[in-house]
C-alpha atoms as a PDB file:
ATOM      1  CA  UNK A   1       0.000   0.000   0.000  1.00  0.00           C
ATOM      2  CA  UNK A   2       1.237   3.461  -0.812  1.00  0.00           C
ATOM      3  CA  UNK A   3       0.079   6.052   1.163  1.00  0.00           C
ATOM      4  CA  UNK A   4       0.582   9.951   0.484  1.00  0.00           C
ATOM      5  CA  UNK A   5       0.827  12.251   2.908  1.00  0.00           C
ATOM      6  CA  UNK A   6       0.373  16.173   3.102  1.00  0.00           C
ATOM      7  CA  UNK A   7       3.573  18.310   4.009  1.00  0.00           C
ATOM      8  CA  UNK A   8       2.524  18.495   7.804  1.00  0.00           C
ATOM      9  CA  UNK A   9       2.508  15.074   8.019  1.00  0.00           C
ATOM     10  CA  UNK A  10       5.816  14.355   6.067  1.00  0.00           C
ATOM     11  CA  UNK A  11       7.226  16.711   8.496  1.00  0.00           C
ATOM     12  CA  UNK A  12       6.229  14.883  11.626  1.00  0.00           C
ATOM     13  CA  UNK A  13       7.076  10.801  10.080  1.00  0.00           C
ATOM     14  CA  UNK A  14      10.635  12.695   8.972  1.00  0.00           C
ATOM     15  CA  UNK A  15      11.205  14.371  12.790  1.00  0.00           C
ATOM     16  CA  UNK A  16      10.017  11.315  14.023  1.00  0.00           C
ATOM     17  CA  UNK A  17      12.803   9.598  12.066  1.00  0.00           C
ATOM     18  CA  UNK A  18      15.454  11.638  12.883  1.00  0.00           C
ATOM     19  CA  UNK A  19      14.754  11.039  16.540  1.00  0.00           C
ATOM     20  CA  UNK A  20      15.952   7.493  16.134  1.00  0.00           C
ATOM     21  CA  UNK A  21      12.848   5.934  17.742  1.00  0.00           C
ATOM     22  CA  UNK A  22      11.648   4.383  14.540  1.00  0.00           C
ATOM     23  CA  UNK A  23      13.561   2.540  12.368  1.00  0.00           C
ATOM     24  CA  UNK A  24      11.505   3.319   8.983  1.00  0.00           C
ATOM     25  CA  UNK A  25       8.500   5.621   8.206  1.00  0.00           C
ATOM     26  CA  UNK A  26       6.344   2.232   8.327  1.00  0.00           C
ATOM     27  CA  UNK A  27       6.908   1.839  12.056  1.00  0.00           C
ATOM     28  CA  UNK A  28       5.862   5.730  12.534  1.00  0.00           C
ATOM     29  CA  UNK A  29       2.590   4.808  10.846  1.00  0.00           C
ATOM     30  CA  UNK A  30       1.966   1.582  12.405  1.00  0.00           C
ATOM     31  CA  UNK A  31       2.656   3.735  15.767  1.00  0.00           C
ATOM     32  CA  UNK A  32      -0.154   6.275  14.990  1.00  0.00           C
ATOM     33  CA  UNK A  33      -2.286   3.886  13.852  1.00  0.00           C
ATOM     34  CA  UNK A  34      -1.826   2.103  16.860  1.00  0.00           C
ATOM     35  CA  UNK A  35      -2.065   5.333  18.825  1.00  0.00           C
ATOM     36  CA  UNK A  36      -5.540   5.734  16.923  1.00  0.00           C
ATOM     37  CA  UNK A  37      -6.812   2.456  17.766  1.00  0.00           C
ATOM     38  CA  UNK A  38      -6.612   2.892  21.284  1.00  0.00           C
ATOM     39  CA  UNK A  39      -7.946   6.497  20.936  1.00  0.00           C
ATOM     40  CA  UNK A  40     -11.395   4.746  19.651  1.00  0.00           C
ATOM     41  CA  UNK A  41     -11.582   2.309  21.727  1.00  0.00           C
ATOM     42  CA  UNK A  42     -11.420   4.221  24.859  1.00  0.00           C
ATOM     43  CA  UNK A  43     -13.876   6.582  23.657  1.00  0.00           C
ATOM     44  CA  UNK A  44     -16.333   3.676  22.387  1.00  0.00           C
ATOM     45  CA  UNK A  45     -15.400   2.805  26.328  1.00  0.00           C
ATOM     46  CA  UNK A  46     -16.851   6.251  27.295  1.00  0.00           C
ATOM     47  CA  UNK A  47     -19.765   6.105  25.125  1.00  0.00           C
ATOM     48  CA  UNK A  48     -20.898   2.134  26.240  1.00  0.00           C
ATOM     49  CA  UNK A  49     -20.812   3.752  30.101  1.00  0.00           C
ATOM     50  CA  UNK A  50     -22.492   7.041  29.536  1.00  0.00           C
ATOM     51  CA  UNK A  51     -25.290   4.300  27.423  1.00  0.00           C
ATOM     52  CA  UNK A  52     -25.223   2.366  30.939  1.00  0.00           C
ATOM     53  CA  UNK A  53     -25.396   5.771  33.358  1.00  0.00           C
ATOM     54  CA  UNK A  54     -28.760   6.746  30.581  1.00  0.00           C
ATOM     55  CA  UNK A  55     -30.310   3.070  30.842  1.00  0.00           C
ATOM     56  CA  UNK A  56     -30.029   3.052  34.834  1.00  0.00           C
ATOM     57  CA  UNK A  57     -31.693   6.495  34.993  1.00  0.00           C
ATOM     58  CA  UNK A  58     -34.599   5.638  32.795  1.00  0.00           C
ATOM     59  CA  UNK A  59     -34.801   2.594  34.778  1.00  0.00           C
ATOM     60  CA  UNK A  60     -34.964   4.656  38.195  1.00  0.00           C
ATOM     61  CA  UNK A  61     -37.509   7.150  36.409  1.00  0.00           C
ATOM     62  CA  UNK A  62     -34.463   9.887  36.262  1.00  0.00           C
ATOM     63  CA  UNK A  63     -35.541  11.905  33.252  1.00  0.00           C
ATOM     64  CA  UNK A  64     -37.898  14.844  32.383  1.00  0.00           C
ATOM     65  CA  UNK A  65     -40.622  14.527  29.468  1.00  0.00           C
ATOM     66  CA  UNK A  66     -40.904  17.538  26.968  1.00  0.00           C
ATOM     67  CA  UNK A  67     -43.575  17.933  24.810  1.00  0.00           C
ATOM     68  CA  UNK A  68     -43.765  20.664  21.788  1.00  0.00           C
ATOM     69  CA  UNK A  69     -44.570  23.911  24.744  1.00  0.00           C
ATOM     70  CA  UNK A  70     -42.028  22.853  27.010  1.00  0.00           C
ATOM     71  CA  UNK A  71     -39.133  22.243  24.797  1.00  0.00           C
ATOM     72  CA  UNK A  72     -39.881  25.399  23.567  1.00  0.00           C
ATOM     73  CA  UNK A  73     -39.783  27.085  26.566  1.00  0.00           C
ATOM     74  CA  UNK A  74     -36.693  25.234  27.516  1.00  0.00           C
ATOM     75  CA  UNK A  75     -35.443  26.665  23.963  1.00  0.00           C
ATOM     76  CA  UNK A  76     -36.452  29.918  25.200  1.00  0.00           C
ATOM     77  CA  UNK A  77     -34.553  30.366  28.565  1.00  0.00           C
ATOM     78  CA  UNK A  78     -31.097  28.462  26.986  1.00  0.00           C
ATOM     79  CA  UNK A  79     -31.528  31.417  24.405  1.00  0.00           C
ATOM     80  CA  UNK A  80     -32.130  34.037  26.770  1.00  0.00           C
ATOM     81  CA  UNK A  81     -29.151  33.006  29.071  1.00  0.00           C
ATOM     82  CA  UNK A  82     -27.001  32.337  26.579  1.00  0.00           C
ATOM     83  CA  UNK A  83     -27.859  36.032  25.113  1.00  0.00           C
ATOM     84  CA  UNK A  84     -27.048  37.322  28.527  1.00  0.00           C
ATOM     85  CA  UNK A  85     -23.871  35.545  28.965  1.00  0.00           C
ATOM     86  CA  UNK A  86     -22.736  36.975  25.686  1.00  0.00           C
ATOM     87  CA  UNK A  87     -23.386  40.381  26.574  1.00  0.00           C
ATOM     88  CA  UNK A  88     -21.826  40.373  29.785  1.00  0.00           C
ATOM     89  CA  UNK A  89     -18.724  39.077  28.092  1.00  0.00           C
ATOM     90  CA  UNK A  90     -18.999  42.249  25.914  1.00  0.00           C
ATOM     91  CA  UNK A  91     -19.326  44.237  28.761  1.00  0.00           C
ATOM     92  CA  UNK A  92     -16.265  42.903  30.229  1.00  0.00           C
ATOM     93  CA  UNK A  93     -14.439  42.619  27.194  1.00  0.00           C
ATOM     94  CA  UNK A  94     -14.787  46.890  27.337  1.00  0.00           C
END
């Protein structure tokens, strides 16, 4: 497989190189790939347990029901706070 890589990325495989850590710029790959890999995995990880944590509140009855006038209200305040937040940043911005 040939891959091709963009000048950023060249740069990093060749400093990688040059530090003596990996032999070719296979190994450099194979090491970010790796790297990658685990990256997923621990956020699948995350994602199964934060599916768990939602299941067990459901179960326990831990959860609010909107219908079409509530979540708009709920809409409505987010908006208005958010509005507020954003001006008192300007405020202390001056």
């Amino acid at each position: 497989m040939n891959v091709v890589l963009n000048p950023a990325s060249e740069r990093i495989v060749t400093e990688k190189l040059r530090s003596a850590l990996y032999e070719d710029p296979g190994e450099v790959i194979e090491d970010a790939l790796r790297l990658l890999k685990q990256r997923d995995e621990q956020k699948l990880e995350a994602l199964r347990k934060d599916l768990q944590h939602a299941a067990e509140q459901l179960e326990s009855g831990e959860f609010t029901e909107y219908d079409e006038q509530s979540i708009q209200n709920l809409f409505d305040e987010v908006s208005a706070e958010g509005r507020q937040r954003l001006a008192a940043e300007r405020d202390d911005a001056r």
